[in-house]
PDB file of N, CA and C in Angstrom:
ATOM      1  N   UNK A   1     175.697  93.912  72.785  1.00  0.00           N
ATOM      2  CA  UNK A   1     174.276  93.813  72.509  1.00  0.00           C
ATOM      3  C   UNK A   1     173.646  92.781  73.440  1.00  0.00           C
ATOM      4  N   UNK A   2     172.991  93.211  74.304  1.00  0.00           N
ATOM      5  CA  UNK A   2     172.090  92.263  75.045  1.00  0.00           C
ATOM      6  C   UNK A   2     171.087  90.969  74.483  1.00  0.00           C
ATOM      7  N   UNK A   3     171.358  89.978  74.809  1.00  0.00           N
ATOM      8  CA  UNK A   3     171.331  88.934  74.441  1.00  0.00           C
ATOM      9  C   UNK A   3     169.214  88.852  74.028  1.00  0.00           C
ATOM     10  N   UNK A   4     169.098  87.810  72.874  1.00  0.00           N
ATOM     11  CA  UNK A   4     167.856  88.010  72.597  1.00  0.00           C
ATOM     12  C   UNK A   4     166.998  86.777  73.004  1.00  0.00           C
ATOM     13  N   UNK A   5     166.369  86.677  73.905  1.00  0.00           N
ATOM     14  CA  UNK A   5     165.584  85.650  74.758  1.00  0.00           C
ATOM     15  C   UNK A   5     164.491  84.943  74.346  1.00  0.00           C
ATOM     16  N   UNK A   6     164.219  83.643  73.865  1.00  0.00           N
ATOM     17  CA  UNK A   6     162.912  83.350  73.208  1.00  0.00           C
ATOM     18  C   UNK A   6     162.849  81.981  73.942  1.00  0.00           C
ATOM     19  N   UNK A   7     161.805  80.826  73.627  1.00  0.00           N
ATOM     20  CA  UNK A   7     160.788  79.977  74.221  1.00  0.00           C
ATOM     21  C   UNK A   7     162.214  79.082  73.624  1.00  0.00           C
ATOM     22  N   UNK A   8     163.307  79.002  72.813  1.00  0.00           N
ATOM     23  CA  UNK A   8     164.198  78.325  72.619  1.00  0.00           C
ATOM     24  C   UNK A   8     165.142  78.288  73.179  1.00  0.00           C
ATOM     25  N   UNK A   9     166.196  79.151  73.859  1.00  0.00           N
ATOM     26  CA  UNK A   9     167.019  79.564  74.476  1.00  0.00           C
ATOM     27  C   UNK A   9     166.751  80.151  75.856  1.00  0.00           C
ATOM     28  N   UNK A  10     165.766  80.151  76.423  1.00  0.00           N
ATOM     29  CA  UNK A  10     165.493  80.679  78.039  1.00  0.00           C
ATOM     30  C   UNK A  10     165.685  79.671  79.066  1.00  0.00           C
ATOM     31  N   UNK A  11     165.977  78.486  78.978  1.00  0.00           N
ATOM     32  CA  UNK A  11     165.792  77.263  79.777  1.00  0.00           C
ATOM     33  C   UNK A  11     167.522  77.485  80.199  1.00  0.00           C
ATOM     34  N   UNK A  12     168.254  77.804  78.816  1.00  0.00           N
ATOM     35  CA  UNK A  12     169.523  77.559  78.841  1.00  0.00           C
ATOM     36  C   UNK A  12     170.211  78.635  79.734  1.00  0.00           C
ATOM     37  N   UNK A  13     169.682  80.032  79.693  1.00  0.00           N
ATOM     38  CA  UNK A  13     170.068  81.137  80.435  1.00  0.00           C
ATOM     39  C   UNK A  13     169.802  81.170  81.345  1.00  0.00           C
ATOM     40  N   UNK A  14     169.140  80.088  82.125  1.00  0.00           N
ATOM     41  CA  UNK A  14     168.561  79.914  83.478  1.00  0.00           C
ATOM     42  C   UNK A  14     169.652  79.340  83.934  1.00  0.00           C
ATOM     43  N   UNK A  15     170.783  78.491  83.273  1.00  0.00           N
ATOM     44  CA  UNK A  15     170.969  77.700  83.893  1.00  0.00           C
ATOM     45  C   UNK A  15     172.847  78.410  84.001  1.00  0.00           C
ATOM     46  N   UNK A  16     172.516  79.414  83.438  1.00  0.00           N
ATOM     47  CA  UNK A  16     174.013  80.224  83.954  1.00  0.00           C
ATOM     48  C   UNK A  16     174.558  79.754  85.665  1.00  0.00           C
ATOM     49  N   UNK A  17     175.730  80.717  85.869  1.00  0.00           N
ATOM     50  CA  UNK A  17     175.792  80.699  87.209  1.00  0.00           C
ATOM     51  C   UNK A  17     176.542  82.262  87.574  1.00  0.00           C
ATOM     52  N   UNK A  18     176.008  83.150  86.096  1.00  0.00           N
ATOM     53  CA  UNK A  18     176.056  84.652  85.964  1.00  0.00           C
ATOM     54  C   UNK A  18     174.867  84.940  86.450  1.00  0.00           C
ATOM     55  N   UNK A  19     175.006  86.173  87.637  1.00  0.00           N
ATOM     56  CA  UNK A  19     173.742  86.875  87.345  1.00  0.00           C
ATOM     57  C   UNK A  19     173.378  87.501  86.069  1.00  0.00           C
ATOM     58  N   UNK A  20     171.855  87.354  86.164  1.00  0.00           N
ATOM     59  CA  UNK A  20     171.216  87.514  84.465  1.00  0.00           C
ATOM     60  C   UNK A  20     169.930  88.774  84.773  1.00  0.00           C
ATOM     61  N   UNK A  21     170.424  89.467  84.095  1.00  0.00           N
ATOM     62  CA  UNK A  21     169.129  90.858  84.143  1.00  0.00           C
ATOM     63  C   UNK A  21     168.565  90.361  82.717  1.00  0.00           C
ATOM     64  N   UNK A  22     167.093  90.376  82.684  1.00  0.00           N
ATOM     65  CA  UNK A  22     166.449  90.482  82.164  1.00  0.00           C
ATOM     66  C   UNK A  22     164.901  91.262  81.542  1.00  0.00           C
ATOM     67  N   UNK A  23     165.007  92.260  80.945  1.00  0.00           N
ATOM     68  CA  UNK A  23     164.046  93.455  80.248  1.00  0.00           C
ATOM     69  C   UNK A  23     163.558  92.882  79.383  1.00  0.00           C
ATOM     70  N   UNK A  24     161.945  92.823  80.083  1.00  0.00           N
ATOM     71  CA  UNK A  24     160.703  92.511  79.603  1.00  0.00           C
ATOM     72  C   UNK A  24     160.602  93.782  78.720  1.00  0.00           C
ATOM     73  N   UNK A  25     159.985  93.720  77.163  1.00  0.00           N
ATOM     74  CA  UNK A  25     159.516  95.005  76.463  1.00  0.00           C
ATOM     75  C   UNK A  25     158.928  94.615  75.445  1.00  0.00           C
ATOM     76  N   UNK A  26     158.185  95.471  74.686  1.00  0.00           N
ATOM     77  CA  UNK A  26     157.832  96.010  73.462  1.00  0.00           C
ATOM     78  C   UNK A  26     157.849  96.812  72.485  1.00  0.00           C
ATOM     79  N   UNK A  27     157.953  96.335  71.065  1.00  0.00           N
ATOM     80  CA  UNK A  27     158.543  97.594  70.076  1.00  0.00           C
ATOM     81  C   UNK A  27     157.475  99.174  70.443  1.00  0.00           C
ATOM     82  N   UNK A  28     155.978  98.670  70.620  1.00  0.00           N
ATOM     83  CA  UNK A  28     155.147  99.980  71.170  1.00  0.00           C
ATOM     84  C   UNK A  28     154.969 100.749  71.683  1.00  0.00           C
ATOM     85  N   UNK A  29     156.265 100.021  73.348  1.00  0.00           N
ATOM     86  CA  UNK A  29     156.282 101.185  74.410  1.00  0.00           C
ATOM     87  C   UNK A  29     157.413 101.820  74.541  1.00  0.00           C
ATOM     88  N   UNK A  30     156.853 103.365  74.683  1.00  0.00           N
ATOM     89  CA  UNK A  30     157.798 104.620  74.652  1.00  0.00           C
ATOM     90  C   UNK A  30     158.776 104.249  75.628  1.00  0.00           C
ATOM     91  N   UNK A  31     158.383 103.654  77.320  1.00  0.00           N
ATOM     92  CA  UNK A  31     159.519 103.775  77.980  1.00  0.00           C
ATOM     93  C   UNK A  31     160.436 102.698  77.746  1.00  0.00           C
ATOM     94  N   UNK A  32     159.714 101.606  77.305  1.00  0.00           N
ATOM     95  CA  UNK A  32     160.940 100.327  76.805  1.00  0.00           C
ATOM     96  C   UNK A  32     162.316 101.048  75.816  1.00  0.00           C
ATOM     97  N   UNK A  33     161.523 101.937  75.084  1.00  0.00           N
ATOM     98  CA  UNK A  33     162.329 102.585  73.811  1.00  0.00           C
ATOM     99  C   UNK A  33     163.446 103.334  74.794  1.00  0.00           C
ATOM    100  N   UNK A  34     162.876 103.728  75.743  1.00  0.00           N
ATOM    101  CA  UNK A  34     163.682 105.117  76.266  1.00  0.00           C
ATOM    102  C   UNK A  34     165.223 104.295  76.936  1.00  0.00           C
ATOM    103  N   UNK A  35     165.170 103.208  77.413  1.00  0.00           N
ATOM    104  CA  UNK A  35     165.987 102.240  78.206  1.00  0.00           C
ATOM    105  C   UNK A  35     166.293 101.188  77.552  1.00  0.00           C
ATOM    106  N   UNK A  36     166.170 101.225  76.051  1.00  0.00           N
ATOM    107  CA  UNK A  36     167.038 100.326  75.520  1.00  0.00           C
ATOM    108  C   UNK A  36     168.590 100.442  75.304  1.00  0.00           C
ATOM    109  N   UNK A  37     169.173 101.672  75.061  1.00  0.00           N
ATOM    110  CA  UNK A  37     170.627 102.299  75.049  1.00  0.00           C
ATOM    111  C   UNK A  37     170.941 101.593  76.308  1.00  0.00           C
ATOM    112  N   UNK A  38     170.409 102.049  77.268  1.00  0.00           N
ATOM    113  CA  UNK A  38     170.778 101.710  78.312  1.00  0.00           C
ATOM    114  C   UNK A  38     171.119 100.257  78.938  1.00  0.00           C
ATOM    115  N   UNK A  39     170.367  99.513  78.629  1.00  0.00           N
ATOM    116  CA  UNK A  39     170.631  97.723  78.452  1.00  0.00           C
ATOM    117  C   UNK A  39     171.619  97.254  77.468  1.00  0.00           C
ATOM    118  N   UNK A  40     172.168  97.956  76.282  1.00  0.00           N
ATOM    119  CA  UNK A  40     172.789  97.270  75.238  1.00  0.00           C
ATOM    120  C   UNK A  40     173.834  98.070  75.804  1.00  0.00           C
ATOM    121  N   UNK A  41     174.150  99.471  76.686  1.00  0.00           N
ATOM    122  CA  UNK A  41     175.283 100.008  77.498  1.00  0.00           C
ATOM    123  C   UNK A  41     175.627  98.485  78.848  1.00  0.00           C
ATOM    124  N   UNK A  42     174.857  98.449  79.391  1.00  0.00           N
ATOM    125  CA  UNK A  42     175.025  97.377  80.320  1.00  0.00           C
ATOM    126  C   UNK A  42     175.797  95.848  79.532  1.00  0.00           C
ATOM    127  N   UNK A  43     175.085  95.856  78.510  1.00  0.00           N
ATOM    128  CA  UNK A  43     175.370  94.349  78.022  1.00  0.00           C
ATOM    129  C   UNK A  43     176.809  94.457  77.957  1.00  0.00           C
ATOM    130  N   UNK A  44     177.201  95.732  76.805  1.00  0.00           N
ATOM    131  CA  UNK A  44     179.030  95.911  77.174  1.00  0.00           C
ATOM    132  C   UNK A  44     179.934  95.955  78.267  1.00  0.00           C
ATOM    133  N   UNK A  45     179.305  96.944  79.063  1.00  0.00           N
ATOM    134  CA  UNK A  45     179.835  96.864  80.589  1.00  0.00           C
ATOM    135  C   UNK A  45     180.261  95.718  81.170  1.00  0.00           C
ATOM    136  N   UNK A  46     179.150  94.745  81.560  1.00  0.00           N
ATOM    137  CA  UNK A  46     179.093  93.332  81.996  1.00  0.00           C
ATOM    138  C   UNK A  46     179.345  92.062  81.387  1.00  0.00           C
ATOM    139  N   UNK A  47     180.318  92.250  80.214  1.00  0.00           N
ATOM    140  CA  UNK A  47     180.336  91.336  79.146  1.00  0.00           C
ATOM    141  C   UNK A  47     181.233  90.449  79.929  1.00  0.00           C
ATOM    142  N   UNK A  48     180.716  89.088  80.118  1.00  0.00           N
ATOM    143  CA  UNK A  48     181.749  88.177  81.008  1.00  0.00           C
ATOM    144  C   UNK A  48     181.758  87.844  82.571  1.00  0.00           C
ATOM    145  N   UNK A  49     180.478  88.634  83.389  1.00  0.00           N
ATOM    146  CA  UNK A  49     180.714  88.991  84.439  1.00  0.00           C
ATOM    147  C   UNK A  49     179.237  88.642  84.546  1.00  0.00           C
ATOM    148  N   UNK A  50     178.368  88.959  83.509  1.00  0.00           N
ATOM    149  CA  UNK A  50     176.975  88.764  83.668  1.00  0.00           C
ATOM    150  C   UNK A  50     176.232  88.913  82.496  1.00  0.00           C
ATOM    151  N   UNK A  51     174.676  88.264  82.014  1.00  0.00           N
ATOM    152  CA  UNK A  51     174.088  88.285  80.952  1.00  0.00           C
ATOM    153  C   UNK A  51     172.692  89.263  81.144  1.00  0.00           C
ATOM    154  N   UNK A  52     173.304  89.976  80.265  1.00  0.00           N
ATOM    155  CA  UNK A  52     172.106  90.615  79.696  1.00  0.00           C
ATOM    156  C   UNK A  52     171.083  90.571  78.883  1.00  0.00           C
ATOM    157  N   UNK A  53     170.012  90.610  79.112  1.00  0.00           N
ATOM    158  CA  UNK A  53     169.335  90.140  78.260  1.00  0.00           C
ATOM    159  C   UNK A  53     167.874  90.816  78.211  1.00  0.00           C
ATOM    160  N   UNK A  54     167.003  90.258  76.834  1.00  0.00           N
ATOM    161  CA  UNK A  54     165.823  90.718  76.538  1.00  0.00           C
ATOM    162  C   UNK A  54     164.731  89.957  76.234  1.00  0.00           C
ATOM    163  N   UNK A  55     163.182  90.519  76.729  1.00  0.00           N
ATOM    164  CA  UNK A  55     162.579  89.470  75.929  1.00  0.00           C
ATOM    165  C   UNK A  55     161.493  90.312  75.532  1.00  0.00           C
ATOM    166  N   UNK A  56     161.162  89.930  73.787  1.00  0.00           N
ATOM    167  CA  UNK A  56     159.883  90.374  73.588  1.00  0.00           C
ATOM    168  C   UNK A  56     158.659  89.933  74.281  1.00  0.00           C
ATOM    169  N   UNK A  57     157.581  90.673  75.192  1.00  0.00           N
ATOM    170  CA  UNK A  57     156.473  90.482  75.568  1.00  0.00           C
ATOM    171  C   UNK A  57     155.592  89.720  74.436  1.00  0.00           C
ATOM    172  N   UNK A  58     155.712  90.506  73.488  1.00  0.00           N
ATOM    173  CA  UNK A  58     154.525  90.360  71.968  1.00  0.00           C
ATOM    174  C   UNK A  58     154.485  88.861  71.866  1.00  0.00           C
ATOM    175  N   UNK A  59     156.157  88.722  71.755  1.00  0.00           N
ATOM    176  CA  UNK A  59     156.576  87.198  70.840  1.00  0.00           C
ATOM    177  C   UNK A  59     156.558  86.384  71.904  1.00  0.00           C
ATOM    178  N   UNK A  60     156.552  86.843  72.699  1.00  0.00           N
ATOM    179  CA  UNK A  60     157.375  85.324  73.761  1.00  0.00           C
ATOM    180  C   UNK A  60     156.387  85.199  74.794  1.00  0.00           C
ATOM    181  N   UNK A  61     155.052  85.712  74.796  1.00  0.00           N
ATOM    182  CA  UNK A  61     153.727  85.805  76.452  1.00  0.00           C
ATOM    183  C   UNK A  61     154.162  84.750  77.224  1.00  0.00           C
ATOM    184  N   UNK A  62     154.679  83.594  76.914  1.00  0.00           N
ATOM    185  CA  UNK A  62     154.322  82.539  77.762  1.00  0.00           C
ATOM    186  C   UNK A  62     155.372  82.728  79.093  1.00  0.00           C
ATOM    187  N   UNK A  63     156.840  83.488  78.343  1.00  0.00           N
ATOM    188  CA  UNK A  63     157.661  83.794  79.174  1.00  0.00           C
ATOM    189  C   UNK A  63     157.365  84.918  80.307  1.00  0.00           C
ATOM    190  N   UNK A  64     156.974  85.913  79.792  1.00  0.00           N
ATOM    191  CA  UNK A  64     156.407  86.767  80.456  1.00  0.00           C
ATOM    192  C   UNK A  64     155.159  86.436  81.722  1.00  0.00           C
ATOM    193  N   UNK A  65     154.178  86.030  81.048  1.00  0.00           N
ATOM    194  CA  UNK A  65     153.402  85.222  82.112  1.00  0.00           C
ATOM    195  C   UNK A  65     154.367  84.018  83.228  1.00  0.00           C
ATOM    196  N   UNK A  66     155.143  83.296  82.598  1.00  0.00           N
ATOM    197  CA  UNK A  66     155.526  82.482  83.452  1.00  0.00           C
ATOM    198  C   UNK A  66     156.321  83.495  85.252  1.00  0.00           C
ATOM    199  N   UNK A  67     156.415  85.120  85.037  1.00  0.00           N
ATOM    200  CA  UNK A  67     157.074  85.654  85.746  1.00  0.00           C
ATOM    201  C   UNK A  67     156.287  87.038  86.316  1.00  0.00           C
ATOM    202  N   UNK A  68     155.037  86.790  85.596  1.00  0.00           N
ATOM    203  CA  UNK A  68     153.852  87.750  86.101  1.00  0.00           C
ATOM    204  C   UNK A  68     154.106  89.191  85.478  1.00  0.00           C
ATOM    205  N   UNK A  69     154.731  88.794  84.568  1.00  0.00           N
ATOM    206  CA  UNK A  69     155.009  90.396  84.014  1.00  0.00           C
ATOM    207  C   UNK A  69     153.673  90.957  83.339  1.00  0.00           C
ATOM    208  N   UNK A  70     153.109  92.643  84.462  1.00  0.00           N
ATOM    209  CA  UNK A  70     151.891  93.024  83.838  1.00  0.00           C
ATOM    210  C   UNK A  70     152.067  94.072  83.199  1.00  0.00           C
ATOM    211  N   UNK A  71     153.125  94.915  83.473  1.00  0.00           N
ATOM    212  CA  UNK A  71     154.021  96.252  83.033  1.00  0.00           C
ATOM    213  C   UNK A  71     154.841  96.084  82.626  1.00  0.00           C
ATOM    214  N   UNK A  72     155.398  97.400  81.278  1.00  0.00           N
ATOM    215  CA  UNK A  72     156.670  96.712  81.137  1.00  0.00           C
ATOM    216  C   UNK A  72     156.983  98.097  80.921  1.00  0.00           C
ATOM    217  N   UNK A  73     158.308  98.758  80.752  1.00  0.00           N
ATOM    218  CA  UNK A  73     159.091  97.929  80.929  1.00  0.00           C
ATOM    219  C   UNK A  73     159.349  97.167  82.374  1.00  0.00           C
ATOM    220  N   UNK A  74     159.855  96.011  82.565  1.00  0.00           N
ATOM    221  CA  UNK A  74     159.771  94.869  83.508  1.00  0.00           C
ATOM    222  C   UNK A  74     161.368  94.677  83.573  1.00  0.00           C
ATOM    223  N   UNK A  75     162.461  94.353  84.235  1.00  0.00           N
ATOM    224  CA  UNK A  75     163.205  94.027  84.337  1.00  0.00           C
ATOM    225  C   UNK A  75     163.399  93.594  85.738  1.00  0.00           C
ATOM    226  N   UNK A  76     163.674  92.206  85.250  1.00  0.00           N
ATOM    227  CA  UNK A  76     164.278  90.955  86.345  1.00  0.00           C
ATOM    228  C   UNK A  76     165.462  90.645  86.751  1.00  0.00           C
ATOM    229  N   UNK A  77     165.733  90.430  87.509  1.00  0.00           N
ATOM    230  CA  UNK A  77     167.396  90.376  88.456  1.00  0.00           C
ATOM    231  C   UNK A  77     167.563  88.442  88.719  1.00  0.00           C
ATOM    232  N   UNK A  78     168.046  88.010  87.967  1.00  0.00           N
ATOM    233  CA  UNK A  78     168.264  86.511  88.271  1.00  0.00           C
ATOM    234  C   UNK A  78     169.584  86.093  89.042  1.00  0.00           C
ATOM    235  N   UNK A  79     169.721  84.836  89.909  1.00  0.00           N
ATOM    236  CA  UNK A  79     170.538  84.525  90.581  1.00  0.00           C
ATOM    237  C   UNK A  79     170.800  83.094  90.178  1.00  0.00           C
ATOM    238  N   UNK A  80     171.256  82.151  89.583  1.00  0.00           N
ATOM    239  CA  UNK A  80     171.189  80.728  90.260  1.00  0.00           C
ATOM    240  C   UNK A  80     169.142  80.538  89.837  1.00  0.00           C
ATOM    241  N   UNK A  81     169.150  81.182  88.679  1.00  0.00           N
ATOM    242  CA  UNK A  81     167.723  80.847  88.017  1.00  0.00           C
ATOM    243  C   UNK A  81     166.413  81.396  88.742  1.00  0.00           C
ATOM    244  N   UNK A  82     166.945  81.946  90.050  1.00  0.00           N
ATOM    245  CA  UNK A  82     165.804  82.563  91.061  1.00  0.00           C
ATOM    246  C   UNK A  82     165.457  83.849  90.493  1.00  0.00           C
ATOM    247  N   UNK A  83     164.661  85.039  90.841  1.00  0.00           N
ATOM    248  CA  UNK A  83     164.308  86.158  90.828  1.00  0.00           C
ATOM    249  C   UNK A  83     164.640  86.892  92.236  1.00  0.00           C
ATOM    250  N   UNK A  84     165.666  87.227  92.074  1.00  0.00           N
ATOM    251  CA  UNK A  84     166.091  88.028  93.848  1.00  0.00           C
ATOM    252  C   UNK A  84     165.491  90.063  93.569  1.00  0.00           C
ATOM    253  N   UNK A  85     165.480  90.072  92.396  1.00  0.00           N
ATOM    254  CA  UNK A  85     165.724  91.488  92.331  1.00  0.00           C
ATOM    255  C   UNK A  85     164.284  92.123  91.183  1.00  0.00           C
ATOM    256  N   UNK A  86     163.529  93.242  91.172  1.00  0.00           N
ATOM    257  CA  UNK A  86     163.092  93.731  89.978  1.00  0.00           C
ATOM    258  C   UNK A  86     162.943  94.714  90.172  1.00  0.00           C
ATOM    259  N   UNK A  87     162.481  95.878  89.013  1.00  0.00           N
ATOM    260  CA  UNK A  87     162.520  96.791  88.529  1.00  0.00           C
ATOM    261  C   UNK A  87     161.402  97.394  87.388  1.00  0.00           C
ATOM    262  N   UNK A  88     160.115  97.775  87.691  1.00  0.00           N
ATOM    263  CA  UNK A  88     158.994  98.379  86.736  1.00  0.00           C
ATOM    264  C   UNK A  88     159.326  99.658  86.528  1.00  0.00           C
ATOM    265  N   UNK A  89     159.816  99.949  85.157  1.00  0.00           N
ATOM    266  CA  UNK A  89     159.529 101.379  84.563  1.00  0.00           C
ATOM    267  C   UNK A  89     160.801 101.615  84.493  1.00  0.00           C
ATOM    268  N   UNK A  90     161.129 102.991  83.688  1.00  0.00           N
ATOM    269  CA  UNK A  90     161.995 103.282  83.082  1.00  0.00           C
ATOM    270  C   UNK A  90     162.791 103.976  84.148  1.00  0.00           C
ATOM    271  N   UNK A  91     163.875 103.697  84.319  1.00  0.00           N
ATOM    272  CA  UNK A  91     165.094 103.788  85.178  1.00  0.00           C
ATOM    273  C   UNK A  91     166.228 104.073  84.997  1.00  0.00           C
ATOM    274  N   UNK A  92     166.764 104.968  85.944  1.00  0.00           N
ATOM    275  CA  UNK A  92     168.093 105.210  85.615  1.00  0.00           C
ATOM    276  C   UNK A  92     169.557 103.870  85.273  1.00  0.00           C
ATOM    277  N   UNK A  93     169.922 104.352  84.417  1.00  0.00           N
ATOM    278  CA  UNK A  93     171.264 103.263  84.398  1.00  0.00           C
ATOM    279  C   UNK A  93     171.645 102.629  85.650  1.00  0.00           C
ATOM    280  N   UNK A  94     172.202 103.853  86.528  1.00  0.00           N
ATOM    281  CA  UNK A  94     172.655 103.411  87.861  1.00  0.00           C
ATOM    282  C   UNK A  94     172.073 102.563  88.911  1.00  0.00           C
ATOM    283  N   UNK A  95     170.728 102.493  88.828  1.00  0.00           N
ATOM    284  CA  UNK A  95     170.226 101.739  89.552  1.00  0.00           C
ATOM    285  C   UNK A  95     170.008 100.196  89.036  1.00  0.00           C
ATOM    286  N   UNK A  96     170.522 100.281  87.450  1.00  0.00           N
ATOM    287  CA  UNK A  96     170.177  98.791  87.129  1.00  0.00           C
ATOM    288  C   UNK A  96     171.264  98.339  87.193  1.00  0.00           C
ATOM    289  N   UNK A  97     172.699  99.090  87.064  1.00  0.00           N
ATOM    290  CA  UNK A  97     173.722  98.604  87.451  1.00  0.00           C
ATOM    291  C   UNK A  97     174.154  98.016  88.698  1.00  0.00           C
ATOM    292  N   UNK A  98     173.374  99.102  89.885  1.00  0.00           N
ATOM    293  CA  UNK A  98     173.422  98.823  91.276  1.00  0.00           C
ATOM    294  C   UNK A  98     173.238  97.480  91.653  1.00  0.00           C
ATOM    295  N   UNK A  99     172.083  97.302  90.878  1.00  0.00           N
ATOM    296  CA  UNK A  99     171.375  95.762  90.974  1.00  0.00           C
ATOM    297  C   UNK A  99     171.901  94.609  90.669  1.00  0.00           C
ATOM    298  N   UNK A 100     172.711  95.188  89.445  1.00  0.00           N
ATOM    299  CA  UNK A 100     173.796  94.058  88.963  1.00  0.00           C
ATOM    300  C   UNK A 100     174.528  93.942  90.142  1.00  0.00           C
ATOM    301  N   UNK A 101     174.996  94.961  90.292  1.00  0.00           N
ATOM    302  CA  UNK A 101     176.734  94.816  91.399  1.00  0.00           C
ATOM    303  C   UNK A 101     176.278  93.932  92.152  1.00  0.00           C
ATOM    304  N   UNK A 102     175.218  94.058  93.097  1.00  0.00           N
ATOM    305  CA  UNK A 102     174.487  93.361  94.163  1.00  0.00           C
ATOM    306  C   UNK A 102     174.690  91.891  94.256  1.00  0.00           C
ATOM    307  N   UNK A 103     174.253  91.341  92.856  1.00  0.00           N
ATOM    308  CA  UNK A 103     174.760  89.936  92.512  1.00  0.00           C
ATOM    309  C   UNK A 103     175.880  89.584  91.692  1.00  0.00           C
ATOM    310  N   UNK A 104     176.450  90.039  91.978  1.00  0.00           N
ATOM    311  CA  UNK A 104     177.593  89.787  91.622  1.00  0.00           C
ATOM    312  C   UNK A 104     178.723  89.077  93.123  1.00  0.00           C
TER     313      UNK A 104
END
């Protein structure tokens, strides 16, 4: 299960030295819905190797704003706390995996 991201615990996931994907979403939007299997498939995949993770838009704006997220679904590619990588809209598995491999 992909890890659940809030204004308490985001400072700390920054400070991995896993690459960290992170999916911006909302319970409202259809395509967030459509690519959630797909992130909690990843979270297993990469268990140990890299963090997966989520953040509510609704609950958490400040996070979201802090990364310009205007669409979602939004998913971010972290390195060493940077943003090397992203991804707007609903996407195939393979390419978010791709993204993983990349940093890895």
């Amino acid at each position: 299960m992909a890890v659940e991201i809030n204004t308490s615990n985001f400072e700390e996931i920054l400070k991995t030295d896993k690459p960290v994907m992170i999916d911006f979403w909302a319970a409202w939007c259809g395509p967030c819905r459509m690519i959630a299997p797909l992130v909690d498939e990843l979270s297993a995949e990469y268990e140990g190797r890299a963090i997966i993770a989520k953040v509510d838009v609704d609950a958490n704006q400040e996070i979201a704003m802090k990364y310009g997220v205007r669409n979602i679904p939004t998913i971010l590619f972290l390195k060493n706390g940077e943003v090397v990588d992203k991804s707007v809209g609903a996407v195939p598995k393979n390419i978010l995996s791709d993204k993983i491999d990349a940093q890895l």
